[in-house]
N, C-alpha and C. Protein backbone atom coordinates (compact mmCIF):
# COMPACT_ATOMS: atom_id res chain seq x y z
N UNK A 1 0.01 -9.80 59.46
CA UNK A 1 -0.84 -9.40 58.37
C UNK A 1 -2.29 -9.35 58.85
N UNK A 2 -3.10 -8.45 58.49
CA UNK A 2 -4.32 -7.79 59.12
C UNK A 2 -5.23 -9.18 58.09
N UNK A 3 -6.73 -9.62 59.09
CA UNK A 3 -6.90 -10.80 58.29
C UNK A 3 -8.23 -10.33 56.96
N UNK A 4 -8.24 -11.40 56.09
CA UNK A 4 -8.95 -10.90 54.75
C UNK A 4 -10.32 -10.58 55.08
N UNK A 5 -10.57 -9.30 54.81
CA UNK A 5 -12.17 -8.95 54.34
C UNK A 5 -12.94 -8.90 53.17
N UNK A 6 -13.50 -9.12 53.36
CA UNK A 6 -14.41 -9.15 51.94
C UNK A 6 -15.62 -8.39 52.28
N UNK A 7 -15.90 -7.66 50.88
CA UNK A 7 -17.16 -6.86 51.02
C UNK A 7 -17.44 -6.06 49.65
N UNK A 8 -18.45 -5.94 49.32
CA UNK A 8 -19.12 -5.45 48.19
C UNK A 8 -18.07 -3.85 47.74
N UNK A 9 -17.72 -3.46 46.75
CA UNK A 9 -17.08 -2.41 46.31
C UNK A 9 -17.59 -1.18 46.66
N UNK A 10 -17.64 -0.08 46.97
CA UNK A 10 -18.03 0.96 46.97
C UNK A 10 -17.24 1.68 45.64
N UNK A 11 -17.77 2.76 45.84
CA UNK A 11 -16.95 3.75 45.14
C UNK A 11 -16.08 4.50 45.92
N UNK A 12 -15.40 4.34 46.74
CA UNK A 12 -14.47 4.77 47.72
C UNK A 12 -12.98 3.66 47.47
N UNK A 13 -13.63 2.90 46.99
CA UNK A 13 -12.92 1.47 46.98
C UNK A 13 -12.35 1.41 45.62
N UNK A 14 -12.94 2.10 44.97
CA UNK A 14 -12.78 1.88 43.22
C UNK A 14 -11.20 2.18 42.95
N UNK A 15 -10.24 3.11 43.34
CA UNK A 15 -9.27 3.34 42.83
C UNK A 15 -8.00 2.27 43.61
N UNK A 16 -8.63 1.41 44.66
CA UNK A 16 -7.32 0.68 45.31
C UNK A 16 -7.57 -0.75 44.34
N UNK A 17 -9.08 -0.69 44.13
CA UNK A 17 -8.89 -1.81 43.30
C UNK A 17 -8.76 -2.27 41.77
N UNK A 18 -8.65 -0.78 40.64
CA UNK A 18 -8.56 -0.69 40.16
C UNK A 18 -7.32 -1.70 39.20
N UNK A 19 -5.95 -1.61 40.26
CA UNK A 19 -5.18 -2.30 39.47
C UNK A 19 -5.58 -3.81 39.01
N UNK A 20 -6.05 -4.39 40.12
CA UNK A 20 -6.51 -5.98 39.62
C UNK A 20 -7.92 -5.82 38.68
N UNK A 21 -8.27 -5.12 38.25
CA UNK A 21 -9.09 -4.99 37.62
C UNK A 21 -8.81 -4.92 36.10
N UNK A 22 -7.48 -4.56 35.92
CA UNK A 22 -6.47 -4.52 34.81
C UNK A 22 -5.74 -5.08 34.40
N UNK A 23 -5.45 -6.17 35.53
CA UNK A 23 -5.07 -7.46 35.30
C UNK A 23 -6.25 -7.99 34.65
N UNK A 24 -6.89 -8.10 34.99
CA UNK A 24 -8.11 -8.98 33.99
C UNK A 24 -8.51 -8.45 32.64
N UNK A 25 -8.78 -7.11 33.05
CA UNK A 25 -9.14 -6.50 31.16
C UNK A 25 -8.12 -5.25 31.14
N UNK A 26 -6.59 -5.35 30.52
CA UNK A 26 -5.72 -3.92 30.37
C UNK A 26 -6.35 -3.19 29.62
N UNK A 27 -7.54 -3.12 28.51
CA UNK A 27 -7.99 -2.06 28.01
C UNK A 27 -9.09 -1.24 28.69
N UNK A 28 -9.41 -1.77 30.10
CA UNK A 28 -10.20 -1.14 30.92
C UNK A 28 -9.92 0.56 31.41
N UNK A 29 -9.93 1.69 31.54
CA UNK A 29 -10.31 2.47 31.70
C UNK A 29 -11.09 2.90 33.24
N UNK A 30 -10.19 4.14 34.00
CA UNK A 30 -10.61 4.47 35.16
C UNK A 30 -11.53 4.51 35.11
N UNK A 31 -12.47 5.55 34.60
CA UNK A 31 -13.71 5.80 34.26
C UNK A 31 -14.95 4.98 34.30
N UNK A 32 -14.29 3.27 33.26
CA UNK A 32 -15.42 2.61 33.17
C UNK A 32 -15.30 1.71 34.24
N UNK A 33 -14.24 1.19 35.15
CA UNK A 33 -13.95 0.92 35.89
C UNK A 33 -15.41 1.33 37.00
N UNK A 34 -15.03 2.63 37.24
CA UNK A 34 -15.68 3.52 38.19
C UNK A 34 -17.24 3.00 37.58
N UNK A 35 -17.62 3.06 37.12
CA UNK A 35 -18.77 2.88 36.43
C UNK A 35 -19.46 1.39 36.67
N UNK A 36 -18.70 0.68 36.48
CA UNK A 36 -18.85 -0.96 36.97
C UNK A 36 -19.03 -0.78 38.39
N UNK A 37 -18.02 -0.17 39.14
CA UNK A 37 -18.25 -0.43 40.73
C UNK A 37 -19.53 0.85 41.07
N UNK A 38 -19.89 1.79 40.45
CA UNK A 38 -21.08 2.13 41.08
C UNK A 38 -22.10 1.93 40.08
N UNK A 39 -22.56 0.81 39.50
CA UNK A 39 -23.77 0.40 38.78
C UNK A 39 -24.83 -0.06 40.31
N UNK A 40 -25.87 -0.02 39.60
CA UNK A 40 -27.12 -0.38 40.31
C UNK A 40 -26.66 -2.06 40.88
N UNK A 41 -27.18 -2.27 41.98
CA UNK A 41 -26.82 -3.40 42.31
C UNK A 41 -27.65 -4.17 42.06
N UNK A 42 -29.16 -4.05 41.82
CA UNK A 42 -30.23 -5.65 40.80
C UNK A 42 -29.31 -5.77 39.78
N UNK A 43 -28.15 -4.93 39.01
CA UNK A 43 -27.54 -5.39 37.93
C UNK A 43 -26.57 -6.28 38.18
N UNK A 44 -25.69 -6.09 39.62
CA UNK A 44 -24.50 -6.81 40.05
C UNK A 44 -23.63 -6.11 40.85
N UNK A 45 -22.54 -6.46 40.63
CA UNK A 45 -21.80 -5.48 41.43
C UNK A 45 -20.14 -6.68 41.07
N UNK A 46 -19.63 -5.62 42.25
CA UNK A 46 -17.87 -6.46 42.01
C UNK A 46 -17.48 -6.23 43.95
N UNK A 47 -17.32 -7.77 44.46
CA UNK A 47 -16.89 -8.03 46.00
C UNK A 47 -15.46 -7.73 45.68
N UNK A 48 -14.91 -7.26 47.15
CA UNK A 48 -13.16 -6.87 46.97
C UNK A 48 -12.62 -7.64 48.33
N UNK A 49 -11.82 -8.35 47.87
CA UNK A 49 -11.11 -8.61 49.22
C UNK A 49 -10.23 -8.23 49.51
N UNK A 50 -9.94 -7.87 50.80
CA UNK A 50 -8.94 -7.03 51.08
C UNK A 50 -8.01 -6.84 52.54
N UNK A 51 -6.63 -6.71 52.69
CA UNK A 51 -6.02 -6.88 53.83
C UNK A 51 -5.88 -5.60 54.08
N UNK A 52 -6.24 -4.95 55.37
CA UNK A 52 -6.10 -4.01 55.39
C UNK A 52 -6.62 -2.53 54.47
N UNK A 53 -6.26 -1.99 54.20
CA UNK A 53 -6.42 -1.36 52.90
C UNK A 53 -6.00 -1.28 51.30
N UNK A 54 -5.41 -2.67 51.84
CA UNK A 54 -5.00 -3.16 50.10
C UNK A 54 -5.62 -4.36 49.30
N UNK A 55 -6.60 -3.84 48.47
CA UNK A 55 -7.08 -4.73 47.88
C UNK A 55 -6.24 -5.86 47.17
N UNK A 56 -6.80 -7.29 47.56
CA UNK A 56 -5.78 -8.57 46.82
C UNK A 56 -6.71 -9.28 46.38
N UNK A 57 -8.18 -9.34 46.05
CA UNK A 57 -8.77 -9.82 44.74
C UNK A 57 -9.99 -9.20 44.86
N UNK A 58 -10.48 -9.41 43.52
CA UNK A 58 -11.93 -8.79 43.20
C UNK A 58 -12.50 -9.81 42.20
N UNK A 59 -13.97 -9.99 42.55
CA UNK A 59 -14.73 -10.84 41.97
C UNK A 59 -16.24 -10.08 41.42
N UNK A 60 -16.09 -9.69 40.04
CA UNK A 60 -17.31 -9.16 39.16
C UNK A 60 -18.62 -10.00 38.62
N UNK A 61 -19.90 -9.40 39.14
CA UNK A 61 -20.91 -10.63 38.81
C UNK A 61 -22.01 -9.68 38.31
N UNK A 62 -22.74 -10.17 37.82
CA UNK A 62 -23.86 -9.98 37.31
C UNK A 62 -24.95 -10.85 37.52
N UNK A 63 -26.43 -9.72 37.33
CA UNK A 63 -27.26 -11.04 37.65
C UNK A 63 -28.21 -11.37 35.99
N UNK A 64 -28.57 -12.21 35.91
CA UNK A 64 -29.05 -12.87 34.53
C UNK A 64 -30.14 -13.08 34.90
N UNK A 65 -31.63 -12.77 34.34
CA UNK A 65 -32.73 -13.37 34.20
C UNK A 65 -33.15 -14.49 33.60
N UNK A 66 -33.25 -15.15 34.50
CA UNK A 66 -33.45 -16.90 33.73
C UNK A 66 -35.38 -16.93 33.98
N UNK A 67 -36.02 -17.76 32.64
CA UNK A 67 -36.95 -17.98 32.81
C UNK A 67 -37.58 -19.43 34.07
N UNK A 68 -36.58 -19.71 34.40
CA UNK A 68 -36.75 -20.64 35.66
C UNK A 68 -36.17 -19.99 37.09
N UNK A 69 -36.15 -20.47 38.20
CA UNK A 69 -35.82 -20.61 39.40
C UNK A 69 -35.21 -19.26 39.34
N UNK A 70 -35.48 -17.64 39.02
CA UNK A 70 -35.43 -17.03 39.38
C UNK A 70 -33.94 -16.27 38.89
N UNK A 71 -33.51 -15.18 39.10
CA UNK A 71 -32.03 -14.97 38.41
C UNK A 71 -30.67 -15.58 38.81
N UNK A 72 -30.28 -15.54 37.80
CA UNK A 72 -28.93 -16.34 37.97
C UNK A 72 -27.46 -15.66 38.15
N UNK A 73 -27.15 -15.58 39.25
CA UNK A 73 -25.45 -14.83 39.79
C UNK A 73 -24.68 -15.96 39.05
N UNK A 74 -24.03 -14.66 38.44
CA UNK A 74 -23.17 -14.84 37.12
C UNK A 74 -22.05 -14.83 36.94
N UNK A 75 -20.72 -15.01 37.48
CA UNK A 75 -19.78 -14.39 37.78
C UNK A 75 -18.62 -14.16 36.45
N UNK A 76 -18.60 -13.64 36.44
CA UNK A 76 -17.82 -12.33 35.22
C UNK A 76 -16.46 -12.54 34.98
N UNK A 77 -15.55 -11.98 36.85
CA UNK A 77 -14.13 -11.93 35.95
C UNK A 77 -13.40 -12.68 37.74
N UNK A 78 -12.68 -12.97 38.07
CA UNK A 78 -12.14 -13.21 39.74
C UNK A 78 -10.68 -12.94 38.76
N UNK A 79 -9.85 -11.82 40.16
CA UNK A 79 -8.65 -11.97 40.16
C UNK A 79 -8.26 -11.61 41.75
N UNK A 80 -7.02 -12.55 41.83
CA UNK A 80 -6.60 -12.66 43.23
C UNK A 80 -5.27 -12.60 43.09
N UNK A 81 -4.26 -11.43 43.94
CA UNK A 81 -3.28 -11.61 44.21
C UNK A 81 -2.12 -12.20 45.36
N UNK A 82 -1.31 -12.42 45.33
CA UNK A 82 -0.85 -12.71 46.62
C UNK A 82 0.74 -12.83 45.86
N UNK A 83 1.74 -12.66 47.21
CA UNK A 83 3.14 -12.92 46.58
C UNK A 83 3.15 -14.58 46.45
N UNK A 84 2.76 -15.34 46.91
CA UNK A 84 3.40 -16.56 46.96
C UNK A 84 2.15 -17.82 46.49
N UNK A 85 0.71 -17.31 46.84
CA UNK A 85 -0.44 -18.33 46.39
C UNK A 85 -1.84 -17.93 46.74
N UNK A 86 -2.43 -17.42 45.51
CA UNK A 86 -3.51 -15.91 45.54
C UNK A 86 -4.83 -17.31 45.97
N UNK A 87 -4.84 -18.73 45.28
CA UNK A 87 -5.58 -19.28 45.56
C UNK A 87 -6.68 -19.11 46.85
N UNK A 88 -6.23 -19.25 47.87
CA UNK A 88 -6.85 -19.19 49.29
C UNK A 88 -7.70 -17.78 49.05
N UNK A 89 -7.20 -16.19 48.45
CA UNK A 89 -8.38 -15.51 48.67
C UNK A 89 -9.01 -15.77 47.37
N UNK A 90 -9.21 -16.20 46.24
CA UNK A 90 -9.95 -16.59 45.06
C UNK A 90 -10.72 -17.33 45.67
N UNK A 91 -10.74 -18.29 46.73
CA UNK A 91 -11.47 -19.22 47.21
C UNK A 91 -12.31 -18.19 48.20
N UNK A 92 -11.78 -17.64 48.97
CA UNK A 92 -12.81 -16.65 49.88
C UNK A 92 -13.42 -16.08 49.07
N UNK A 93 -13.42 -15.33 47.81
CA UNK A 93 -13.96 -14.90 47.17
C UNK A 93 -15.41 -15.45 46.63
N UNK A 94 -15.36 -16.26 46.14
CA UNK A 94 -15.65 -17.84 45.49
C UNK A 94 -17.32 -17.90 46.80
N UNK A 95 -16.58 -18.39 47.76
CA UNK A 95 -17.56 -18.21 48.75
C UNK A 95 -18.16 -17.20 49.47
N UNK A 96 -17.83 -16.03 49.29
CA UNK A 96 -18.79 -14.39 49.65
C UNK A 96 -19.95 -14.52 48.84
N UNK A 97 -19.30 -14.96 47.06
CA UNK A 97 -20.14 -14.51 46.35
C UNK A 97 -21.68 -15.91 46.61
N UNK A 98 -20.84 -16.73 47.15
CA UNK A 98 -21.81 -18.03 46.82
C UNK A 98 -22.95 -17.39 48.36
N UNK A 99 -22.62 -16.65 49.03
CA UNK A 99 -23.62 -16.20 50.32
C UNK A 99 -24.48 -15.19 49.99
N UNK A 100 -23.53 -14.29 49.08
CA UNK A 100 -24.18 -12.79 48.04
C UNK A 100 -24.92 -13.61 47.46
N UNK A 101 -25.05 -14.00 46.70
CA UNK A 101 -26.00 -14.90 45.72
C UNK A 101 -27.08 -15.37 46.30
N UNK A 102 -26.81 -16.32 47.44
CA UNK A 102 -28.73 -16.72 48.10
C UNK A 102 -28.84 -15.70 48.75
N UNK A 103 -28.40 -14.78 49.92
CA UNK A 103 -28.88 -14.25 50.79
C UNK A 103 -29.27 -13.16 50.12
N UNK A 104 -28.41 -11.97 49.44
CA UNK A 104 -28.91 -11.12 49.23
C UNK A 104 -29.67 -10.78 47.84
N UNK A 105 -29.67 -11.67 46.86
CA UNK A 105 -30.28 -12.43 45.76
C UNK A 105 -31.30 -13.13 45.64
N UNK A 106 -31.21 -14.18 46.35
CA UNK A 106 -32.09 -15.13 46.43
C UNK A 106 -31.84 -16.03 45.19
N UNK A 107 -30.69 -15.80 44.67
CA UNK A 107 -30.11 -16.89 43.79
C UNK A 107 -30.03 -18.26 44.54
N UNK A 108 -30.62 -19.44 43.18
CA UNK A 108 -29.86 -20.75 43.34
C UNK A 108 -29.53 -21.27 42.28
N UNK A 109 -29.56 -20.98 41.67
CA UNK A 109 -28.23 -21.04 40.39
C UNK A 109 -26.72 -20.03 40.19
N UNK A 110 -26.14 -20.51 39.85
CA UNK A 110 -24.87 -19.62 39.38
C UNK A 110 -24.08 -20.18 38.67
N UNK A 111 -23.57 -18.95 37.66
CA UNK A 111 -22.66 -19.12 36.14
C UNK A 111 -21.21 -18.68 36.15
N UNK A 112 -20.55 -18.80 35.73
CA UNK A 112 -19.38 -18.63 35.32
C UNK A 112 -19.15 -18.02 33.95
N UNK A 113 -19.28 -17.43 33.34
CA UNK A 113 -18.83 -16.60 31.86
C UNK A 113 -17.47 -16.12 31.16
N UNK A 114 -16.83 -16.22 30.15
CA UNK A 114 -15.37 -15.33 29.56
C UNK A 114 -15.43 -15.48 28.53
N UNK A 115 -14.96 -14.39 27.65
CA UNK A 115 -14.70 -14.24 26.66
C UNK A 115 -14.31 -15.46 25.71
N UNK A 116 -14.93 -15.42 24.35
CA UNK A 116 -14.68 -16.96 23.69
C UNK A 116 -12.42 -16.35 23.62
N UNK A 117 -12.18 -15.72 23.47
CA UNK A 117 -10.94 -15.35 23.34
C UNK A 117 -9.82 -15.26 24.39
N UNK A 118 -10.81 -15.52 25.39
CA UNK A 118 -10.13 -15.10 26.86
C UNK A 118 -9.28 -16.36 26.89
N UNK A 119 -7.97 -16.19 27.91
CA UNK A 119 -6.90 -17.23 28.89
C UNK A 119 -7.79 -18.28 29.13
N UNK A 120 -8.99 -17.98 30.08
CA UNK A 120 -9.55 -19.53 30.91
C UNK A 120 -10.96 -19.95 30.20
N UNK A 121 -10.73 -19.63 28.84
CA UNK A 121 -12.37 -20.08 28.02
C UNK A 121 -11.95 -21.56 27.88
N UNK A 122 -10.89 -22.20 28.05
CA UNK A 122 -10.82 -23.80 28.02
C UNK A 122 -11.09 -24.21 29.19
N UNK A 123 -11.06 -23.86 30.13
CA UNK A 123 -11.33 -24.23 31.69
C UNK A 123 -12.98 -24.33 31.50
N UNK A 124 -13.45 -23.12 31.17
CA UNK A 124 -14.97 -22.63 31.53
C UNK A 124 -15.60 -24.32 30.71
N UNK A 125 -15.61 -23.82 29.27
CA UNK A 125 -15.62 -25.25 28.08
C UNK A 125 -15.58 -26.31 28.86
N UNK A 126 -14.58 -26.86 29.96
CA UNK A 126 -14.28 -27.74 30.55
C UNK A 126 -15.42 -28.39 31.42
N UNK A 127 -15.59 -27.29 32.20
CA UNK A 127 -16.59 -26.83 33.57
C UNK A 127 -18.10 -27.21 32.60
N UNK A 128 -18.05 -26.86 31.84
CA UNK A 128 -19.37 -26.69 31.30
C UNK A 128 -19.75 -28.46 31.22
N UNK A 129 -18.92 -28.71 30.22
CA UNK A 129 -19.03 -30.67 30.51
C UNK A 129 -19.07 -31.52 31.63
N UNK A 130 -18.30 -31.04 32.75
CA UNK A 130 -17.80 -31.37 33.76
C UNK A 130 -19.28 -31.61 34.29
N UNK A 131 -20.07 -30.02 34.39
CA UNK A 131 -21.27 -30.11 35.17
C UNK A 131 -22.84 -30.68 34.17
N UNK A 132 -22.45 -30.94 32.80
CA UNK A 132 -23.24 -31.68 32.04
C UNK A 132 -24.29 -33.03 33.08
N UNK A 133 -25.41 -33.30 32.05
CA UNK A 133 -25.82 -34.88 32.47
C UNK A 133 -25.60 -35.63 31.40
N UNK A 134 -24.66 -36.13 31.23
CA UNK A 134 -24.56 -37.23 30.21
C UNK A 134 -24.54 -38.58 30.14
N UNK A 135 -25.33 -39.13 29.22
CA UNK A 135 -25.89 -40.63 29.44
C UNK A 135 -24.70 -41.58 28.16
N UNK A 136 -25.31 -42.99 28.75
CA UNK A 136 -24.11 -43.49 27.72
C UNK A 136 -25.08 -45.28 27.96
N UNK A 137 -25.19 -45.93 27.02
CA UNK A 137 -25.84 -46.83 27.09
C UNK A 137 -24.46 -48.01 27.36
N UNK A 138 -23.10 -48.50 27.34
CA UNK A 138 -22.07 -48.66 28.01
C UNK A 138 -21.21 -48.03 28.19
């Protein structure tokens, strides 16, 4: 097996990765699809990883203007496939974007976002406490 690349989407790229892209939102649309992967990149963009010429995850981000420390890489949607345990490229993923983010950003913050309706809005909810400061007098 040819080993994983990762790299920012083109629009050349848009139709191999389209299917995991539909895994995440099925009411998505070629079109707007296409539209996401060639937006302006100060807006964001979507990294693809990929073996060979088959895309096996994609990770969608955006950037957020925060009135502190500058904008904040945002990340949108990650889906990763694999036959047996997609984890390992979700994790490569995970870390492109965390290099996209300072280097070509100059991000040092980053978000996580989903739908209040979405599968992993209890995870996010989770995450959100998780990375809280919370005090407790015992």
């Amino acid at each position: 097996m040819s080993p994983l690349a990762i790299r920012r989407l083109t629009p050349d790229d848009a139709d191999a990765a389209f299917i995991l892209a539909r895994l995440d939102d099925p009411s998505l649309t070629s079109e707007d699809w296409r539209a996401v992967v060639e937006g302006a990149p100060e807006a964001g963009g979507v990294l693809g990883a990929f073996t060979g010429d088959h895309a096996r995850g994609i990770l969608r981000y955006s950037l957020v203007a925060t009135p502190k420390d500058g904008p904040l890489f945002n990340i949108e949607a990650l889906t990763a496939f694999d036959l047996f345990d997609p984890a390992p490229i979700a994790r490569a993923l995970v870390q492109a974007a965390l290099t996209c983010a300072r280097q070509d950003y100059g991000c040092v913050r980053i978000g996580l976002s989903t739908g209040f309706e979405a599968a992993g809005c209890d995870a996010v909810l989770r995450s959100i406490i998780d990375a809280a400061t919370l005090h407790r007098v015992f």
